[in-house]
PDB file of N, CA and C in Angstrom:
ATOM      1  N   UNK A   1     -14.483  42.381   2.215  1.00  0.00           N
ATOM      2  CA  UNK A   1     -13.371  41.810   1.483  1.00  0.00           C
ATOM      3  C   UNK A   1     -13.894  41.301   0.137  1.00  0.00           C
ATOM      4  N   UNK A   2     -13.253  41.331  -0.858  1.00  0.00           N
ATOM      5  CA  UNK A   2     -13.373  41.396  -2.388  1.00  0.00           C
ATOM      6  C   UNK A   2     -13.053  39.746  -2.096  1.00  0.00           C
ATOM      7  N   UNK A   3     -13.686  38.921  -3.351  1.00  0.00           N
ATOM      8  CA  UNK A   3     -13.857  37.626  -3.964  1.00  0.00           C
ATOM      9  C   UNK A   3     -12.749  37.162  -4.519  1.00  0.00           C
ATOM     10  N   UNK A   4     -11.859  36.428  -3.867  1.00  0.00           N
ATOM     11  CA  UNK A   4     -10.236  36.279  -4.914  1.00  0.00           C
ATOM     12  C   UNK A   4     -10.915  35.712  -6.238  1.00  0.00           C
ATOM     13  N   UNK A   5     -11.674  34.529  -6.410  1.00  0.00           N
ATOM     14  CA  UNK A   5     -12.182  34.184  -7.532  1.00  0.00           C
ATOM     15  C   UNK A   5     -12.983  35.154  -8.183  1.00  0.00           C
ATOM     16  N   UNK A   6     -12.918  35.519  -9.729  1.00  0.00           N
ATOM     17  CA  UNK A   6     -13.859  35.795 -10.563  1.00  0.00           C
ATOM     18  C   UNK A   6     -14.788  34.859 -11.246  1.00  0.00           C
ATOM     19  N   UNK A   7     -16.202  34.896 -10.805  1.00  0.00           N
ATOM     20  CA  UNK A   7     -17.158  34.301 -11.030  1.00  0.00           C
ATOM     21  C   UNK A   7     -17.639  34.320 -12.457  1.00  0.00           C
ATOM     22  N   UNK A   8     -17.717  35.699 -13.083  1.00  0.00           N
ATOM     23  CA  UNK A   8     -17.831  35.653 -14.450  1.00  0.00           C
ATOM     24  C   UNK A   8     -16.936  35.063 -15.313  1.00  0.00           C
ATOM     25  N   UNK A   9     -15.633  35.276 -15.435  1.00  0.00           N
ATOM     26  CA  UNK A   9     -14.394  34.404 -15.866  1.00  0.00           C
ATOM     27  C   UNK A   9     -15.353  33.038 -16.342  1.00  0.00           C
ATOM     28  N   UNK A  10     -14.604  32.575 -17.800  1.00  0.00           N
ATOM     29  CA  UNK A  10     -15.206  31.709 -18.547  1.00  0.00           C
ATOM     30  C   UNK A  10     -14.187  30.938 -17.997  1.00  0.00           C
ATOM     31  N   UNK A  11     -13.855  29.337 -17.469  1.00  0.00           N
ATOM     32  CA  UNK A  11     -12.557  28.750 -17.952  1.00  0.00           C
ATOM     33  C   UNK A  11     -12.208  28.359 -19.400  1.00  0.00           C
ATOM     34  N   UNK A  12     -11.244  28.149 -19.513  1.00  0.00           N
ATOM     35  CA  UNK A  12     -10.367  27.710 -20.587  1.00  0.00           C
ATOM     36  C   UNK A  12     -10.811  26.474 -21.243  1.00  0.00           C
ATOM     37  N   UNK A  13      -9.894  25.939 -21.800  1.00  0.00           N
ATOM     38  CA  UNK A  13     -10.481  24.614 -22.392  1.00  0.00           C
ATOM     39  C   UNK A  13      -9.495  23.509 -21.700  1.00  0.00           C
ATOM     40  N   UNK A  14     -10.400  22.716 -21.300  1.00  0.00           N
ATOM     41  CA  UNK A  14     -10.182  21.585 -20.848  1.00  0.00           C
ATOM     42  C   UNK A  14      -9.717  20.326 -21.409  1.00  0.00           C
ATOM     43  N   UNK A  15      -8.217  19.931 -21.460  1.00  0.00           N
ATOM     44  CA  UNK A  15      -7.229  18.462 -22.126  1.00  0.00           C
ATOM     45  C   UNK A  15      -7.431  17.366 -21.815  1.00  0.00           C
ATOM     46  N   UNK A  16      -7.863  16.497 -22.350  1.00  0.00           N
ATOM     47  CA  UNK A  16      -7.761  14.889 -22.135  1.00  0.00           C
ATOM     48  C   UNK A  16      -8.782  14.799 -21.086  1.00  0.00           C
ATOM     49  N   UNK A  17     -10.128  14.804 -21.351  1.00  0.00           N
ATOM     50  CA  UNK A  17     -10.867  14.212 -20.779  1.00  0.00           C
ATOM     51  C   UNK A  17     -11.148  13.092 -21.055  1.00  0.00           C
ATOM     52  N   UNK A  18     -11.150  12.016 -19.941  1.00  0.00           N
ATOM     53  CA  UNK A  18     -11.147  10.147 -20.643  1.00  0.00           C
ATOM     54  C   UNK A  18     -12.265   9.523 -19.734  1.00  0.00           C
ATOM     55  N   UNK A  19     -13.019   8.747 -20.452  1.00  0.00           N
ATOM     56  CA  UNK A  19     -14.006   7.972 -20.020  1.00  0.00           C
ATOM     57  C   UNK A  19     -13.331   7.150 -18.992  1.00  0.00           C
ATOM     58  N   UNK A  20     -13.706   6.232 -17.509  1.00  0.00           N
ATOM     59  CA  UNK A  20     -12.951   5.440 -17.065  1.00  0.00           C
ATOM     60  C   UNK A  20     -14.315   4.120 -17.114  1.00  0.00           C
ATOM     61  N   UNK A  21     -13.207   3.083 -17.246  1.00  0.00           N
ATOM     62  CA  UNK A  21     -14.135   1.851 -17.631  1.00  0.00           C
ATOM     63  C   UNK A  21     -13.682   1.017 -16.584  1.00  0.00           C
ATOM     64  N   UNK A  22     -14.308  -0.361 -16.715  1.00  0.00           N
ATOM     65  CA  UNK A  22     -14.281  -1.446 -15.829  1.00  0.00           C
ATOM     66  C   UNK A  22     -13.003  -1.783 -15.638  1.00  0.00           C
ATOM     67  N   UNK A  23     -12.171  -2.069 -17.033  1.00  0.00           N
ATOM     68  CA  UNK A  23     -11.240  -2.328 -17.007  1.00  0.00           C
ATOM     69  C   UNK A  23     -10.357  -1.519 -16.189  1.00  0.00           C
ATOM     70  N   UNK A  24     -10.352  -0.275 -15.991  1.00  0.00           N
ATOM     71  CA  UNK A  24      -9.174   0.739 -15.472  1.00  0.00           C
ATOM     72  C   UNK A  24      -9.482   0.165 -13.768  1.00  0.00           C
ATOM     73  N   UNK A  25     -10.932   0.269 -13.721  1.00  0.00           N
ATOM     74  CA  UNK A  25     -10.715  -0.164 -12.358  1.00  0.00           C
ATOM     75  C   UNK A  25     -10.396  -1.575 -11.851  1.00  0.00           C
ATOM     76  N   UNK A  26     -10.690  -2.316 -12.785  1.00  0.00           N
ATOM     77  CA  UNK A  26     -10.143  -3.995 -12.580  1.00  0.00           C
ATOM     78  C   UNK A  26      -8.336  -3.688 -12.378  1.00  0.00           C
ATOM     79  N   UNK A  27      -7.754  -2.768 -13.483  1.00  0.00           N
ATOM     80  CA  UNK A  27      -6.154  -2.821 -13.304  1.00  0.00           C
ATOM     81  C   UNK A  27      -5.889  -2.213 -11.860  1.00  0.00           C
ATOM     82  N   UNK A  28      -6.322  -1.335 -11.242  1.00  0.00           N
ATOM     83  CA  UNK A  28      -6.392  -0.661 -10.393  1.00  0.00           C
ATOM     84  C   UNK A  28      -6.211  -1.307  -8.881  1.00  0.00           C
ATOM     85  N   UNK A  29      -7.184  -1.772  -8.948  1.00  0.00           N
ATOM     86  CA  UNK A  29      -7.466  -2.884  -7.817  1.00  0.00           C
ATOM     87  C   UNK A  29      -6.304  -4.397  -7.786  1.00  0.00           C
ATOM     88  N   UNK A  30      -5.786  -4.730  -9.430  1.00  0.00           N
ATOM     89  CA  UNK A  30      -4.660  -5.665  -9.592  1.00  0.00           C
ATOM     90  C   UNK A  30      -3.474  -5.221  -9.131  1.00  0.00           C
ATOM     91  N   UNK A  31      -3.397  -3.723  -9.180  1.00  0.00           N
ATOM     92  CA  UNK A  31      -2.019  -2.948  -8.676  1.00  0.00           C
ATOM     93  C   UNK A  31      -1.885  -2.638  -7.285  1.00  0.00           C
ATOM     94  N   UNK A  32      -3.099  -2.469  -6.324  1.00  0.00           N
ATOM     95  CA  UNK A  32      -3.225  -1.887  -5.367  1.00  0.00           C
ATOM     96  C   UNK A  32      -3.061  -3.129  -4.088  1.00  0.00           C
ATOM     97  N   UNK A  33      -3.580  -4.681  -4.782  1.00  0.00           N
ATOM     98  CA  UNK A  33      -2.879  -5.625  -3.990  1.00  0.00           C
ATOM     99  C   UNK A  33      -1.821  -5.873  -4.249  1.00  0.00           C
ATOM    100  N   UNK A  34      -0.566  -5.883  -5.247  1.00  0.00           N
ATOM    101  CA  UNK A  34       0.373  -6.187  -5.446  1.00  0.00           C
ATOM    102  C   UNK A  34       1.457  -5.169  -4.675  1.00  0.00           C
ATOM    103  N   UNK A  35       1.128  -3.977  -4.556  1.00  0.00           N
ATOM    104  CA  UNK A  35       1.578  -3.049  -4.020  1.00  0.00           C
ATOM    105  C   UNK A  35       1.679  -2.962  -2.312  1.00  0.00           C
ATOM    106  N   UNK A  36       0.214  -2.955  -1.829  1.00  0.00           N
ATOM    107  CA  UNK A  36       0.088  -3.527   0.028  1.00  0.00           C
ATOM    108  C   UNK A  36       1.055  -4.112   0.227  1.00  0.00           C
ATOM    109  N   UNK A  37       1.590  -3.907   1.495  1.00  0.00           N
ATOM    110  CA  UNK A  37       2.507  -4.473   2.630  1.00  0.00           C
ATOM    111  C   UNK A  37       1.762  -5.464   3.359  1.00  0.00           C
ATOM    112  N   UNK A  38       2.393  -6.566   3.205  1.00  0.00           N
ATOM    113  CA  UNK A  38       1.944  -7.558   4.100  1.00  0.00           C
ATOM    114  C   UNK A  38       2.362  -7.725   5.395  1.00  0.00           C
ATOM    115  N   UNK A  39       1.703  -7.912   6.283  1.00  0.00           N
ATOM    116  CA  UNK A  39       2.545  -7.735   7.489  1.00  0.00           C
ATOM    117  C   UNK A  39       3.179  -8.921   7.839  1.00  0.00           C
ATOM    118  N   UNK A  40       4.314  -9.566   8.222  1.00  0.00           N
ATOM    119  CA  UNK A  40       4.404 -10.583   8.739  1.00  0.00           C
ATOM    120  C   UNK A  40       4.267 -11.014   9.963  1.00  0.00           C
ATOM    121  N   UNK A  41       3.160 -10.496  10.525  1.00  0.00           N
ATOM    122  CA  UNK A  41       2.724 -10.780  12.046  1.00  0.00           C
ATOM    123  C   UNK A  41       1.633 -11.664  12.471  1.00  0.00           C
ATOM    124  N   UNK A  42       1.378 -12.638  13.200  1.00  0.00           N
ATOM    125  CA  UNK A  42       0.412 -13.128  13.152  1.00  0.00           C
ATOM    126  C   UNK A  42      -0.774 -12.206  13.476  1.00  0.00           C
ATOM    127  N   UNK A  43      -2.197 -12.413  13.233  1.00  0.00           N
ATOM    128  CA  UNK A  43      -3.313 -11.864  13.484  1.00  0.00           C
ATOM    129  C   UNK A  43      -3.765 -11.873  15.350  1.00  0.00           C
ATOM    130  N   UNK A  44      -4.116 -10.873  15.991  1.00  0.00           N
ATOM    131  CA  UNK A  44      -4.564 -11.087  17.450  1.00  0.00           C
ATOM    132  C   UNK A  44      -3.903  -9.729  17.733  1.00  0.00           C
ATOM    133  N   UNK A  45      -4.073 -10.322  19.282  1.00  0.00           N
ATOM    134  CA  UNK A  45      -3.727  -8.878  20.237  1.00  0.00           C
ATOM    135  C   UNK A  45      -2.933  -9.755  21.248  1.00  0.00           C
ATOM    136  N   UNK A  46      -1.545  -9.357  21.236  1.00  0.00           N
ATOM    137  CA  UNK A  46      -0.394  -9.411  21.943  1.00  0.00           C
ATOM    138  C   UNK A  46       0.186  -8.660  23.156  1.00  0.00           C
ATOM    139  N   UNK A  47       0.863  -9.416  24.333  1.00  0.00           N
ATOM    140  CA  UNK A  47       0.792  -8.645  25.458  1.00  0.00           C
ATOM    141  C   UNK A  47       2.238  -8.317  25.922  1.00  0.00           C
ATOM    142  N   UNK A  48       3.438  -8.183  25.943  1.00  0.00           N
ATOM    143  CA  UNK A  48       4.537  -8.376  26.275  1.00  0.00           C
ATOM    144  C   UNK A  48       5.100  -7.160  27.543  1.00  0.00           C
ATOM    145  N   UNK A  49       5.988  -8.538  28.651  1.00  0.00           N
ATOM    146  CA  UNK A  49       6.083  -7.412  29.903  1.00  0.00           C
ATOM    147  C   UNK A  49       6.560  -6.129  29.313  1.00  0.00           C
ATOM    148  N   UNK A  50       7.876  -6.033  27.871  1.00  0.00           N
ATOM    149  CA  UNK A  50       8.210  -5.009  28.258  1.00  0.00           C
ATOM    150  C   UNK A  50       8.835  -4.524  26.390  1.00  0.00           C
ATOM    151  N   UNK A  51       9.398  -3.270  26.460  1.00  0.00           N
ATOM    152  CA  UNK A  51       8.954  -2.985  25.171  1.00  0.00           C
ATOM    153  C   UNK A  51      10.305  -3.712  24.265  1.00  0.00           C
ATOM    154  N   UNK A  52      11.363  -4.754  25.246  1.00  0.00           N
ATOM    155  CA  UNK A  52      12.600  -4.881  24.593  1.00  0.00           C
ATOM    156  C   UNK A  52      12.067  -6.497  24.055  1.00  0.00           C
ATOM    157  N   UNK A  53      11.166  -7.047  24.946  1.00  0.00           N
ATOM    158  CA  UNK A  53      10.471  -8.367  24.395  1.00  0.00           C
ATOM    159  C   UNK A  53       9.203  -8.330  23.163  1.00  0.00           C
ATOM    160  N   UNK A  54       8.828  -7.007  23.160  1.00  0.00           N
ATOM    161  CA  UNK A  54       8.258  -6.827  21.879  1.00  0.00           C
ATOM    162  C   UNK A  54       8.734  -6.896  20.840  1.00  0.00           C
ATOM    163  N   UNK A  55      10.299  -6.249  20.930  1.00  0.00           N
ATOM    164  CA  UNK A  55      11.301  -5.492  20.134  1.00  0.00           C
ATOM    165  C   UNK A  55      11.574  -6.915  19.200  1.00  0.00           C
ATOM    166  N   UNK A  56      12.055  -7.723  20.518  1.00  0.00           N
ATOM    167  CA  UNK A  56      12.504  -8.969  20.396  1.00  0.00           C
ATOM    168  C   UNK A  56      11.437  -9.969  19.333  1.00  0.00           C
ATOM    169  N   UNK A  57      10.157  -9.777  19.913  1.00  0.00           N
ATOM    170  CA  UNK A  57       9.051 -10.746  19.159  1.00  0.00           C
ATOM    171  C   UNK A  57       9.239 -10.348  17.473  1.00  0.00           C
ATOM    172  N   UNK A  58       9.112  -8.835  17.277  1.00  0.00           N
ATOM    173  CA  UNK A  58       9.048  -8.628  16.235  1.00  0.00           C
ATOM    174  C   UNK A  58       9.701  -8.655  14.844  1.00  0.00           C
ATOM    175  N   UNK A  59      11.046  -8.432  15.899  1.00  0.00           N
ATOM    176  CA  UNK A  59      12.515  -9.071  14.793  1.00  0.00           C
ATOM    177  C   UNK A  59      12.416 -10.362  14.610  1.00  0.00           C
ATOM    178  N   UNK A  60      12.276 -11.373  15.508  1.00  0.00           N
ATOM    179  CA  UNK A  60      11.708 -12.725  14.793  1.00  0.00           C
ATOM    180  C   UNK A  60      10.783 -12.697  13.802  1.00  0.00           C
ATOM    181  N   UNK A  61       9.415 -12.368  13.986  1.00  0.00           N
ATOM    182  CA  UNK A  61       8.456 -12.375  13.071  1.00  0.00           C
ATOM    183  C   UNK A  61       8.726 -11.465  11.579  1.00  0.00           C
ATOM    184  N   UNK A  62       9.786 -10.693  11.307  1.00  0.00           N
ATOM    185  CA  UNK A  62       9.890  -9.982  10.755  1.00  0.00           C
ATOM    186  C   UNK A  62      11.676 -10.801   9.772  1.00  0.00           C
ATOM    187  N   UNK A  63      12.102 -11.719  10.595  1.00  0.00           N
ATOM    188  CA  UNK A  63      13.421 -11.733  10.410  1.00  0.00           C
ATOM    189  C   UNK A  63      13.007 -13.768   9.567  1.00  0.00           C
ATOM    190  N   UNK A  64      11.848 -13.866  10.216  1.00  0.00           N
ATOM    191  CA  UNK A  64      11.031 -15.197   9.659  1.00  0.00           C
ATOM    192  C   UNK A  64      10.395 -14.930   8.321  1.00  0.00           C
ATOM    193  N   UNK A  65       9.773 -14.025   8.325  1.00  0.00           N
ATOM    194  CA  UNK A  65       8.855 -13.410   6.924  1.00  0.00           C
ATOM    195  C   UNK A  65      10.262 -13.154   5.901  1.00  0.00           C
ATOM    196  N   UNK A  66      10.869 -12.707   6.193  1.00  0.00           N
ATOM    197  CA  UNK A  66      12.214 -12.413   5.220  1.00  0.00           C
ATOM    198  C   UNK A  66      12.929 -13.579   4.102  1.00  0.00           C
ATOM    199  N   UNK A  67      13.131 -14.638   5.286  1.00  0.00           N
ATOM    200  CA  UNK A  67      13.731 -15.678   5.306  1.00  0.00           C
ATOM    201  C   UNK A  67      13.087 -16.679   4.073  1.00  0.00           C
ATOM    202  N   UNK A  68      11.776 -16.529   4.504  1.00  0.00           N
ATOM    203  CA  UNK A  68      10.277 -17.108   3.408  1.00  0.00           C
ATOM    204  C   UNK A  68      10.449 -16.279   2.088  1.00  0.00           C
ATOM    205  N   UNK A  69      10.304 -15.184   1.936  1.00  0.00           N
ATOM    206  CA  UNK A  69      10.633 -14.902   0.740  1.00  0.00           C
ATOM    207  C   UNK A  69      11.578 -15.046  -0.074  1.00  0.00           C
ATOM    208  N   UNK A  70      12.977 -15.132   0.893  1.00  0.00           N
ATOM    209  CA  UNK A  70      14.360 -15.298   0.038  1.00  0.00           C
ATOM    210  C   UNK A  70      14.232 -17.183  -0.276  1.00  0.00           C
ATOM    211  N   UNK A  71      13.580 -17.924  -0.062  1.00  0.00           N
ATOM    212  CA  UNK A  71      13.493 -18.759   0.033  1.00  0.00           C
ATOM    213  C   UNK A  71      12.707 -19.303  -1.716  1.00  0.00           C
ATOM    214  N   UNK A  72      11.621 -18.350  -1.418  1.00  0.00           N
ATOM    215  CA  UNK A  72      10.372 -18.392  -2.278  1.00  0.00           C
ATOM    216  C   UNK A  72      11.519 -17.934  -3.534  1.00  0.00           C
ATOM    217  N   UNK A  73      11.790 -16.981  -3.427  1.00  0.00           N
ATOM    218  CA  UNK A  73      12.971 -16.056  -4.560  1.00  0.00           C
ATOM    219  C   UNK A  73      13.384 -17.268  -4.925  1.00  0.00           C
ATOM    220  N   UNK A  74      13.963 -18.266  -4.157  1.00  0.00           N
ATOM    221  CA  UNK A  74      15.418 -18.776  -4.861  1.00  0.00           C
ATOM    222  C   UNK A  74      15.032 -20.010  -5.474  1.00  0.00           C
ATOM    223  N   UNK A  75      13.826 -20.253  -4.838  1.00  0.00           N
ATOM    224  CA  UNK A  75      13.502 -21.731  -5.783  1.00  0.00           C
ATOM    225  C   UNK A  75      12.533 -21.194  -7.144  1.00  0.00           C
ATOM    226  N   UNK A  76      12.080 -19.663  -7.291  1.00  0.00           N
ATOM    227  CA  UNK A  76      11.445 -19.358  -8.675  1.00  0.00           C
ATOM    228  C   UNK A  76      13.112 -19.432  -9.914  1.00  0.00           C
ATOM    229  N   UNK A  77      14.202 -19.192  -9.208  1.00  0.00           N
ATOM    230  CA  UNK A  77      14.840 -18.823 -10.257  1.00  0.00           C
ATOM    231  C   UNK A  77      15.452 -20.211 -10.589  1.00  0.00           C
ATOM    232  N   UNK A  78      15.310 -21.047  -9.765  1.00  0.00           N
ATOM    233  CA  UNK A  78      15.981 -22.718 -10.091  1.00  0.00           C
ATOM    234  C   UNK A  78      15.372 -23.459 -10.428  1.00  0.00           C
TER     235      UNK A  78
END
């Protein structure tokens, strides 16, 4: 079987090659925590008899984390 690539083939010319500096990766890393999902769960390992009391745990913990932010929201704008 024949080589799909041609090896001799020169490439072309190559656009916008950019140095990357400290800075790009300092912004990088500023964006990449702002971005993460926080979980609102506590940390550990959890046991529940059954999967409707999980269901249950999690809509609290999830319906609590909510509550905190709309909270947080409403006293930045007052």
């Amino acid at each position: 079987m024949q080589p799909i690539v041609n090896l001799e083939e020169h490439p072309g010319k190559v656009v916008g090659q950019r140095r990357v500096t400290l800075a790009d990766y300092d912004r990088l890393v500023d964006q990449s925590t702002a971005i993460e999902p926080k979980l609102p769960f506590p940390k550990g390992v959890f046991r529940f008899r059954s999967h409707a009391e999980a269901d249950a745990w999690t809509n609290k913990h999830m319906m609590d984390a909510a509550l905190k932010k709309a909270r947080a929201r409403r006293s930045e704008t007052t």
